[in-house]
PDB file of N, CA and C in Angstrom:
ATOM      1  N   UNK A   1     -34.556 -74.109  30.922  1.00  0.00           N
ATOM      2  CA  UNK A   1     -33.802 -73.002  31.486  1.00  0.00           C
ATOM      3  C   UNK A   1     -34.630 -72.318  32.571  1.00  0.00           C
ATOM      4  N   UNK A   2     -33.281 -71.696  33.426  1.00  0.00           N
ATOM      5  CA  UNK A   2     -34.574 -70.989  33.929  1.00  0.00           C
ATOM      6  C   UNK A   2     -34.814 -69.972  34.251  1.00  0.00           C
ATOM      7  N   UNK A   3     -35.702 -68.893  34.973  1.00  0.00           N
ATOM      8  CA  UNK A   3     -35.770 -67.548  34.645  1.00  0.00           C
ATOM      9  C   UNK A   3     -34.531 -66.614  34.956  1.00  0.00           C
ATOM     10  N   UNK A   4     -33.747 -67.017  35.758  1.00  0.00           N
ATOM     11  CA  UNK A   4     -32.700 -66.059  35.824  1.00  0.00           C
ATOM     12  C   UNK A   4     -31.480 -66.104  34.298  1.00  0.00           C
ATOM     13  N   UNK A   5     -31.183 -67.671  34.036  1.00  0.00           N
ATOM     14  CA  UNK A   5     -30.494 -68.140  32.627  1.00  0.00           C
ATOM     15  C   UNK A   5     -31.507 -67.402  31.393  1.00  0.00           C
ATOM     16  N   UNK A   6     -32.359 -66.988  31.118  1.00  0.00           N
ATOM     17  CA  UNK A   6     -33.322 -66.661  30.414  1.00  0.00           C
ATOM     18  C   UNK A   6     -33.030 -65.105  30.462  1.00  0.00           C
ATOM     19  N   UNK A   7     -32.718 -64.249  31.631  1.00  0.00           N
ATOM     20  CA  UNK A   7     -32.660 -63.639  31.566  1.00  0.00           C
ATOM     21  C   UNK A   7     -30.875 -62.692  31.179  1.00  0.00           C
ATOM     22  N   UNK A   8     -30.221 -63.610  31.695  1.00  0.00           N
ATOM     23  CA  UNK A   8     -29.004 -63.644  30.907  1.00  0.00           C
ATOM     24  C   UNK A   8     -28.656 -63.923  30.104  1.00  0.00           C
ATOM     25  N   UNK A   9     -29.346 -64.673  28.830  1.00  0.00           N
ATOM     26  CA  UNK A   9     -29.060 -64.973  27.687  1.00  0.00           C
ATOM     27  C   UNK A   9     -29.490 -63.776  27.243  1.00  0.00           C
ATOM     28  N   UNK A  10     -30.680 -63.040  27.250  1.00  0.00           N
ATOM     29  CA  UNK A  10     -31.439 -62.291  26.938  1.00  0.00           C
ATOM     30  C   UNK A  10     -30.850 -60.996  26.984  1.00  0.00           C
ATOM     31  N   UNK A  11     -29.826 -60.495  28.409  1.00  0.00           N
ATOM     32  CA  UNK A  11     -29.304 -59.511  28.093  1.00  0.00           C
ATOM     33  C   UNK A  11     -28.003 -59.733  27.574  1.00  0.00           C
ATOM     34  N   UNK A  12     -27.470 -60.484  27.693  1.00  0.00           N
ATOM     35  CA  UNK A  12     -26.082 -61.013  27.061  1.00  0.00           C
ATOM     36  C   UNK A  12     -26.105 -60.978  25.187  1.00  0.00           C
ATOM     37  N   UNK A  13     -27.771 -61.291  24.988  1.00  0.00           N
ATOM     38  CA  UNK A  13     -27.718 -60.850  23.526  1.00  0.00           C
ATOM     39  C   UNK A  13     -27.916 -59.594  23.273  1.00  0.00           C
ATOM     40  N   UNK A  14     -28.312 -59.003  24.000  1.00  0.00           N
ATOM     41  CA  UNK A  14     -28.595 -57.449  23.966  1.00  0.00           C
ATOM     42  C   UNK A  14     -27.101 -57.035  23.757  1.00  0.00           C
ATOM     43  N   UNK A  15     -26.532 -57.128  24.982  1.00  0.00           N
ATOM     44  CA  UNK A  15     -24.975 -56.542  24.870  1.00  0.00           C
ATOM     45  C   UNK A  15     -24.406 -56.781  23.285  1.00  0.00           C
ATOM     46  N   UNK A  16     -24.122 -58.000  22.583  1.00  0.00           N
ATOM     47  CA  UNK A  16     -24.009 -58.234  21.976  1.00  0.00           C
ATOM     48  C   UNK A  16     -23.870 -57.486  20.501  1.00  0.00           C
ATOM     49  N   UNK A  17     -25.642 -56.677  20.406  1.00  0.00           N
ATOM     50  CA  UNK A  17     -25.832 -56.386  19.550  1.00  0.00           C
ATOM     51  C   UNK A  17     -25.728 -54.966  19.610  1.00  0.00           C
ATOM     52  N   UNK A  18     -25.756 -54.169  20.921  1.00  0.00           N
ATOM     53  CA  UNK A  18     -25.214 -53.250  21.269  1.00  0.00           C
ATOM     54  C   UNK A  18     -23.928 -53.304  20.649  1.00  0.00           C
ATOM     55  N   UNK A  19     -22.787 -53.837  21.153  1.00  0.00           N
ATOM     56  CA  UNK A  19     -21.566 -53.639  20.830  1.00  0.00           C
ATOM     57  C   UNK A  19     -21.347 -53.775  19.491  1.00  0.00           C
ATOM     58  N   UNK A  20     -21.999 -54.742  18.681  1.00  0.00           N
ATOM     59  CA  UNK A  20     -21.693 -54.757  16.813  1.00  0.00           C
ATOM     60  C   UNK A  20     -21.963 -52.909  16.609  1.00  0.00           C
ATOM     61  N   UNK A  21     -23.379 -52.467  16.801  1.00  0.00           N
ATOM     62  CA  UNK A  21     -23.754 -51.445  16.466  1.00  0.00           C
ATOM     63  C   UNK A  21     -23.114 -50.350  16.769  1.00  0.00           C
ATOM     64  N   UNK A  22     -22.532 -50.192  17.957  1.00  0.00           N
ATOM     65  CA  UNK A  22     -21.641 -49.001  18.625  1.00  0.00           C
ATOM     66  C   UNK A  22     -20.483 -48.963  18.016  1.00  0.00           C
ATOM     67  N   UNK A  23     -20.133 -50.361  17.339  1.00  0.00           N
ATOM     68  CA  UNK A  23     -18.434 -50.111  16.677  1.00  0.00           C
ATOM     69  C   UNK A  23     -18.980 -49.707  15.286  1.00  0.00           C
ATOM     70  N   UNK A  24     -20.084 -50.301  14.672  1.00  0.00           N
ATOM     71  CA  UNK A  24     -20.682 -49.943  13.698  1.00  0.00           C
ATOM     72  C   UNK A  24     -20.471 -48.043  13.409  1.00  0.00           C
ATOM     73  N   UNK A  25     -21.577 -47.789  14.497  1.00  0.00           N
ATOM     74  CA  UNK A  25     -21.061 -46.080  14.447  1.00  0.00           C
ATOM     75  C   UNK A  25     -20.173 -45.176  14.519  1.00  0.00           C
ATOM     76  N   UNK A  26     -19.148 -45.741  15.183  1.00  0.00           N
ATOM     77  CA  UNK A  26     -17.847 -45.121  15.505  1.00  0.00           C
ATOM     78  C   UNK A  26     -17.403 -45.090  14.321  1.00  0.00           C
ATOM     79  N   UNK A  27     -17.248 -46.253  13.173  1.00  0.00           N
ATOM     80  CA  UNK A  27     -17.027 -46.275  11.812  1.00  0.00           C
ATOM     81  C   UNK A  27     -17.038 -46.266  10.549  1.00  0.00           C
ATOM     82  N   UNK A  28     -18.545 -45.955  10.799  1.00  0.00           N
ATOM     83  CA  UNK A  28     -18.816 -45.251   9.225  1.00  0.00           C
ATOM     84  C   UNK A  28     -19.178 -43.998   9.051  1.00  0.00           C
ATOM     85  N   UNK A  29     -18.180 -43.570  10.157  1.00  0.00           N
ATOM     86  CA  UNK A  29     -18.127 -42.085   9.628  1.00  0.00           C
ATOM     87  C   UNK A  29     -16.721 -41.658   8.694  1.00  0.00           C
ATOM     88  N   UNK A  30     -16.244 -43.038   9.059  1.00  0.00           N
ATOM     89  CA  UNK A  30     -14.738 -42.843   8.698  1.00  0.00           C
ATOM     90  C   UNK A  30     -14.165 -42.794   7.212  1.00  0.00           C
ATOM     91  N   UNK A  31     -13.487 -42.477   6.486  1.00  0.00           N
ATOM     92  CA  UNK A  31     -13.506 -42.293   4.858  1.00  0.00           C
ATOM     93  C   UNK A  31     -13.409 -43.626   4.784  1.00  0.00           C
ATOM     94  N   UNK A  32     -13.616 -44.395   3.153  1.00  0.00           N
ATOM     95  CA  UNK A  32     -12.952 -45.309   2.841  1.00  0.00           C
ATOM     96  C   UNK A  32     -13.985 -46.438   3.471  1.00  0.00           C
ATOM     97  N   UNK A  33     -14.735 -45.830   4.670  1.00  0.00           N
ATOM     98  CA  UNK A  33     -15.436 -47.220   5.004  1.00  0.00           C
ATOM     99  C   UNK A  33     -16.078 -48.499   4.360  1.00  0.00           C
ATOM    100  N   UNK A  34     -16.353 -49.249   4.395  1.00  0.00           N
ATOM    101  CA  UNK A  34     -16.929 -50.561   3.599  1.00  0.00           C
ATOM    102  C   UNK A  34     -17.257 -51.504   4.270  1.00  0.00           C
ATOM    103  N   UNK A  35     -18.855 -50.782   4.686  1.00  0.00           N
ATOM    104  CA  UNK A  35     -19.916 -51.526   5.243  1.00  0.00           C
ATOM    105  C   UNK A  35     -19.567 -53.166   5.535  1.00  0.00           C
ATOM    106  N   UNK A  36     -19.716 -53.543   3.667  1.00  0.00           N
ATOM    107  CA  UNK A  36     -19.678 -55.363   3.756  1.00  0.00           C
ATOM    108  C   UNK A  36     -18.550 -55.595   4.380  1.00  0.00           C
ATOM    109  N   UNK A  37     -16.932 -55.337   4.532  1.00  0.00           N
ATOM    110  CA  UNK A  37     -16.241 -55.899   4.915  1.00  0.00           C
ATOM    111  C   UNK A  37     -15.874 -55.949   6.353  1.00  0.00           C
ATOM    112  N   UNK A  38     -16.720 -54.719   6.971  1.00  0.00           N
ATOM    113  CA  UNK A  38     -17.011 -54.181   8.573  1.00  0.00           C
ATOM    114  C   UNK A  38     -17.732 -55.651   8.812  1.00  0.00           C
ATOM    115  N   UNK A  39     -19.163 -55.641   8.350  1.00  0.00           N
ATOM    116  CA  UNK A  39     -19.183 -56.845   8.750  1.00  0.00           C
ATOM    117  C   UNK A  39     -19.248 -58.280   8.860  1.00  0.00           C
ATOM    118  N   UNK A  40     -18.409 -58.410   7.797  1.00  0.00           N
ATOM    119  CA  UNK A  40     -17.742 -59.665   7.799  1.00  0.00           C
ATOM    120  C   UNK A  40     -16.697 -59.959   8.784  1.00  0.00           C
ATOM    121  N   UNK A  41     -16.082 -58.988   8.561  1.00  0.00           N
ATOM    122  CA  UNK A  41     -14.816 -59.105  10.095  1.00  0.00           C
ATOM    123  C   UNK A  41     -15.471 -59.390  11.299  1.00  0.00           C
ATOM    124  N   UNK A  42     -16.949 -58.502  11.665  1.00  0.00           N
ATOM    125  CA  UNK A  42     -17.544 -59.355  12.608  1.00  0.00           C
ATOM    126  C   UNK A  42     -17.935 -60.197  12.529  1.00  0.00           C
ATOM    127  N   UNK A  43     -18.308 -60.883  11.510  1.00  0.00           N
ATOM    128  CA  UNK A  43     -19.102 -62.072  12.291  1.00  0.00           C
ATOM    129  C   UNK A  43     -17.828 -63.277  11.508  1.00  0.00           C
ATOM    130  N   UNK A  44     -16.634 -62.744  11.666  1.00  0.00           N
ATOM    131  CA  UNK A  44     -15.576 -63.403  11.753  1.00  0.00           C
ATOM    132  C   UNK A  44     -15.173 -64.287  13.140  1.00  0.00           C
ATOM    133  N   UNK A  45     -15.502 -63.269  14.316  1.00  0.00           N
ATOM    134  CA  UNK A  45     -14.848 -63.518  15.147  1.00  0.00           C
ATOM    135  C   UNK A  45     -16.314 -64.049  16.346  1.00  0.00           C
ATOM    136  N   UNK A  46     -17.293 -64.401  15.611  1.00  0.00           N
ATOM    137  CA  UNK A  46     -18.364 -65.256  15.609  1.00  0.00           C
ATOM    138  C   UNK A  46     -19.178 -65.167  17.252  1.00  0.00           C
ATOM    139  N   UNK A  47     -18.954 -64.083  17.630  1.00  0.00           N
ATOM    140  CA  UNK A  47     -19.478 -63.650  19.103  1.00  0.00           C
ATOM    141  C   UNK A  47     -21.132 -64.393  19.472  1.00  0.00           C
ATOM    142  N   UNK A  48     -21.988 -64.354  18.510  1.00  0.00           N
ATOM    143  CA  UNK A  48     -23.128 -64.907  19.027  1.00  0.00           C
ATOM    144  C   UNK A  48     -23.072 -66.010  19.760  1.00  0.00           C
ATOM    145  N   UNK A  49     -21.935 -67.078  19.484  1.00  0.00           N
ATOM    146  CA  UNK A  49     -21.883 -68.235  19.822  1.00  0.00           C
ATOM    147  C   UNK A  49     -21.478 -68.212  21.781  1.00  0.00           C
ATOM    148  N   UNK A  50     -21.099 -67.019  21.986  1.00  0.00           N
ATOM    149  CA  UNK A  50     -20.979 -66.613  23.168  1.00  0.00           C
ATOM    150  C   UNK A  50     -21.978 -66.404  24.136  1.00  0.00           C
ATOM    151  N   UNK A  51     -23.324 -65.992  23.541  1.00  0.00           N
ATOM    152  CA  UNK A  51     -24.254 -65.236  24.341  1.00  0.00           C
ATOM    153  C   UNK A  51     -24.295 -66.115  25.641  1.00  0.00           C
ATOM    154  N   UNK A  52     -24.606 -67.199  25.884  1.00  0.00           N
ATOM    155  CA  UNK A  52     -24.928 -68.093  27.120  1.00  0.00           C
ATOM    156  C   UNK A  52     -23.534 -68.137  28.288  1.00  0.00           C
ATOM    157  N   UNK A  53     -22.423 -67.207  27.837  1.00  0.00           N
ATOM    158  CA  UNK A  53     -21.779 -67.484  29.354  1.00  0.00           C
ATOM    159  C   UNK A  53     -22.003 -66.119  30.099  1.00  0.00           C
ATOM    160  N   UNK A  54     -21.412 -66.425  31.020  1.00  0.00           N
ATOM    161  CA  UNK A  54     -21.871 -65.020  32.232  1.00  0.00           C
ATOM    162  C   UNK A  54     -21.206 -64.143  31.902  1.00  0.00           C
ATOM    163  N   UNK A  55     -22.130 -63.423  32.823  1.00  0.00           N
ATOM    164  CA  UNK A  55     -21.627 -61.617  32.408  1.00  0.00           C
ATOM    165  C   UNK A  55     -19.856 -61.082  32.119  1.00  0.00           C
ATOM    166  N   UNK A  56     -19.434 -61.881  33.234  1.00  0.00           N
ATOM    167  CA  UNK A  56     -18.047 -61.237  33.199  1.00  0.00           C
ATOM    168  C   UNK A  56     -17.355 -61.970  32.077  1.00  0.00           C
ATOM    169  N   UNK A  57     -17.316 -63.189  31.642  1.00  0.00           N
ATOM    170  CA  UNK A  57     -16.562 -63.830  30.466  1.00  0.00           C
ATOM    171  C   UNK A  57     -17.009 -63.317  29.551  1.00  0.00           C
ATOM    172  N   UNK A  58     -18.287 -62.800  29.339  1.00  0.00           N
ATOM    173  CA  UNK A  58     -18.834 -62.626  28.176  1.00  0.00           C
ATOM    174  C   UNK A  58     -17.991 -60.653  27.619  1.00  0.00           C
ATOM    175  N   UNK A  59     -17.966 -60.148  28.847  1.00  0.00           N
ATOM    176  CA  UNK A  59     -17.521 -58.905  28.588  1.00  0.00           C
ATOM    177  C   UNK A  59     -15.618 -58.848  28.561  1.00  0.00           C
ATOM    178  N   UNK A  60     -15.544 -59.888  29.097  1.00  0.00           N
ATOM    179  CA  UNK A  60     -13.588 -59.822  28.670  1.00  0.00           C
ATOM    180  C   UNK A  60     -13.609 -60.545  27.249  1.00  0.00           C
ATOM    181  N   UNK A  61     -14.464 -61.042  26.297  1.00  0.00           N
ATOM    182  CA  UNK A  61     -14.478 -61.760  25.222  1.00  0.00           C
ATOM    183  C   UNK A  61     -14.741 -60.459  24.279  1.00  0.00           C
ATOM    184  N   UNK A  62     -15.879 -59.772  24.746  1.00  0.00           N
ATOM    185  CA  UNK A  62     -16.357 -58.199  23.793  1.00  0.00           C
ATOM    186  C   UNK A  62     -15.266 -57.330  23.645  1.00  0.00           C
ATOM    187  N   UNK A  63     -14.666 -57.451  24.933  1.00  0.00           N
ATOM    188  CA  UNK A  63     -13.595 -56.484  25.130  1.00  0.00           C
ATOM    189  C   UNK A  63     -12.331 -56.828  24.017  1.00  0.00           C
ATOM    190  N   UNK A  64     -11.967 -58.373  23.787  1.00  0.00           N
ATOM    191  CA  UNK A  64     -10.618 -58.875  23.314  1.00  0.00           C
ATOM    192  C   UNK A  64     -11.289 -58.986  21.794  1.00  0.00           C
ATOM    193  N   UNK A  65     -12.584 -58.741  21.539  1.00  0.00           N
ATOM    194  CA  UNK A  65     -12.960 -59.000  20.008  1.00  0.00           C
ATOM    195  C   UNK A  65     -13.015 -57.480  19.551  1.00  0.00           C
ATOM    196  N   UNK A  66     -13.293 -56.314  20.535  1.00  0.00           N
ATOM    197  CA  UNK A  66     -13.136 -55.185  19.825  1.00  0.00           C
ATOM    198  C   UNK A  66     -12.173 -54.835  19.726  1.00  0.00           C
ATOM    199  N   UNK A  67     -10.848 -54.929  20.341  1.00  0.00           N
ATOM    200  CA  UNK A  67      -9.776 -54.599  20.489  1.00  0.00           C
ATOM    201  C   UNK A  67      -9.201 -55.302  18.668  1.00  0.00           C
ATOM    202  N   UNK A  68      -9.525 -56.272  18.517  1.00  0.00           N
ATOM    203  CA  UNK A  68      -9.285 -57.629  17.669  1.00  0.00           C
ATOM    204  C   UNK A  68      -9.533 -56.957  15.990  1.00  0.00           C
ATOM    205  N   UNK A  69     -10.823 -56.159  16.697  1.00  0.00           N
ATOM    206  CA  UNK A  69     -11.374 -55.910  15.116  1.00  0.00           C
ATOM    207  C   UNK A  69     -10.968 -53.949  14.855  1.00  0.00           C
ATOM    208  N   UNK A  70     -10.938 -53.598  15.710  1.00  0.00           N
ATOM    209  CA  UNK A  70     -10.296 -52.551  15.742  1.00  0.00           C
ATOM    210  C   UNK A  70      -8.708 -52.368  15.011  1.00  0.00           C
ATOM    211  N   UNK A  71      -7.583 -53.620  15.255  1.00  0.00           N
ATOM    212  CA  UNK A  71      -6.619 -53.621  15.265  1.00  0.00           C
ATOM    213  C   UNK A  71      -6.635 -54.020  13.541  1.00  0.00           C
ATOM    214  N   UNK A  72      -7.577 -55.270  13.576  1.00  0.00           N
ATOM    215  CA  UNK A  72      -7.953 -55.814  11.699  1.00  0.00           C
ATOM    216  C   UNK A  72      -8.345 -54.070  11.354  1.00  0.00           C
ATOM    217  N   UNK A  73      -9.570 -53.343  11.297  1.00  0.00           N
ATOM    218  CA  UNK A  73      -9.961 -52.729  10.688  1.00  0.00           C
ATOM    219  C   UNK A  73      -8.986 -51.203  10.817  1.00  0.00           C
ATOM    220  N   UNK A  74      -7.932 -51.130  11.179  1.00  0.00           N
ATOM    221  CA  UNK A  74      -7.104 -50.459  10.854  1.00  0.00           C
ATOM    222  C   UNK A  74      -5.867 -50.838  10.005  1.00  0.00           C
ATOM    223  N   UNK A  75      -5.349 -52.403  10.316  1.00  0.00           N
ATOM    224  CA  UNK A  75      -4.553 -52.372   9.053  1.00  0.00           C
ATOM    225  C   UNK A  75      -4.930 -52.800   7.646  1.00  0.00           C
ATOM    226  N   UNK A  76      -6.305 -52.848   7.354  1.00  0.00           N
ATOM    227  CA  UNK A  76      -6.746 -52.404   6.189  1.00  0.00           C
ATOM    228  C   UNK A  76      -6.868 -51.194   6.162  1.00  0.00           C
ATOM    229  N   UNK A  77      -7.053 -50.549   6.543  1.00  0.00           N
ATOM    230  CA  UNK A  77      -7.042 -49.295   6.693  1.00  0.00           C
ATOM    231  C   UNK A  77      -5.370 -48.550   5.764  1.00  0.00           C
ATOM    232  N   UNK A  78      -4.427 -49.124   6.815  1.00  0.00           N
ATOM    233  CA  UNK A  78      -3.068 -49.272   6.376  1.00  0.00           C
ATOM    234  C   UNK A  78      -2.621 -49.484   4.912  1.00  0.00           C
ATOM    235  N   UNK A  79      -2.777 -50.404   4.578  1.00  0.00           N
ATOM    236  CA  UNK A  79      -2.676 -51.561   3.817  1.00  0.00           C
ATOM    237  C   UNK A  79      -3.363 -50.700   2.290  1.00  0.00           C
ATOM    238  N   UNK A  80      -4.441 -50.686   2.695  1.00  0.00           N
ATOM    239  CA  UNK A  80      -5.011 -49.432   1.286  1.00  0.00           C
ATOM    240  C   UNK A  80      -4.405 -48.417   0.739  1.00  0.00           C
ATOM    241  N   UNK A  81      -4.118 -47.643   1.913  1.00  0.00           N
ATOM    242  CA  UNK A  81      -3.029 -46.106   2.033  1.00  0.00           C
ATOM    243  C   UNK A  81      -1.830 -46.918   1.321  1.00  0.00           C
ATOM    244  N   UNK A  82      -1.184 -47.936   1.482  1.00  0.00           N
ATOM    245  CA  UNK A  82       0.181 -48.224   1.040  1.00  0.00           C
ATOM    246  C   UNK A  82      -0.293 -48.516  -0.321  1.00  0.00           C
ATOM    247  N   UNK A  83      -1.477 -49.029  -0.688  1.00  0.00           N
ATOM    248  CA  UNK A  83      -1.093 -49.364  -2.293  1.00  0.00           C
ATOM    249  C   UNK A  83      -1.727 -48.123  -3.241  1.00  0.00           C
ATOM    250  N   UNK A  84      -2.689 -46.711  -2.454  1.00  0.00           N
ATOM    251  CA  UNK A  84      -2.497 -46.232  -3.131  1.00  0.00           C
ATOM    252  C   UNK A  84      -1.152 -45.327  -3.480  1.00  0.00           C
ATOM    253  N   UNK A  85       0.401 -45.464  -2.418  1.00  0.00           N
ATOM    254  CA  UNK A  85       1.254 -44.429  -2.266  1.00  0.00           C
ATOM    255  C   UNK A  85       1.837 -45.234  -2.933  1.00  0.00           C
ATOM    256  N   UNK A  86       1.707 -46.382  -3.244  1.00  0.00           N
ATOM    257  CA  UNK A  86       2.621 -47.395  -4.641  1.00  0.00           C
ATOM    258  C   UNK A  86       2.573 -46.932  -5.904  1.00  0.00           C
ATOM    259  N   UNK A  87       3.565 -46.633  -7.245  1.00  0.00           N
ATOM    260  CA  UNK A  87       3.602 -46.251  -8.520  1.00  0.00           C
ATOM    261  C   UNK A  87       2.527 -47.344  -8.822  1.00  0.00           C
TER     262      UNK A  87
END
């Protein structure tokens, strides 16, 4: 590889782990949270395997996986609320 690919893998994993952590915080402040299943849903949607493309694919992929896990980690969210409003 070479130093410029080196250096985009490098921040591309950065981003990466940035973004787990930032959704991380946004959500365990939230009631009901559950750490293990936060991240399992991530590494559901298996982003590391991404780090090596360029900047811009790599950020419309972050973008469509937070949107992704945002949308999962609200209808559990949902989904809980309904079975505790069940007899």
């Amino acid at each position: 590889m070479d130093t410029q690919a080196v250096i985009s893998v490098l921040r591309n994993n950065y981003r990466l782990t940035a973004f787990n952590h930032n959704l991380y915080n946004e959500y365990k402040l939230k009631p009901n949270f559950d750490e293990q299943k936060f991240w399992d849903s991530l590494q559901y949607y298996e982003l590391k395997k991404y780090y090596t493309l360029d900047n811009i694919e790599l950020a419309v992929k972050i973008s469509l996986s937070k949107a992704k896990a945002k949308k999962t980690i609200s209808l559990s969210k949902f989904q809980n609320r309904r079975k505790c409003l069940e007899p």
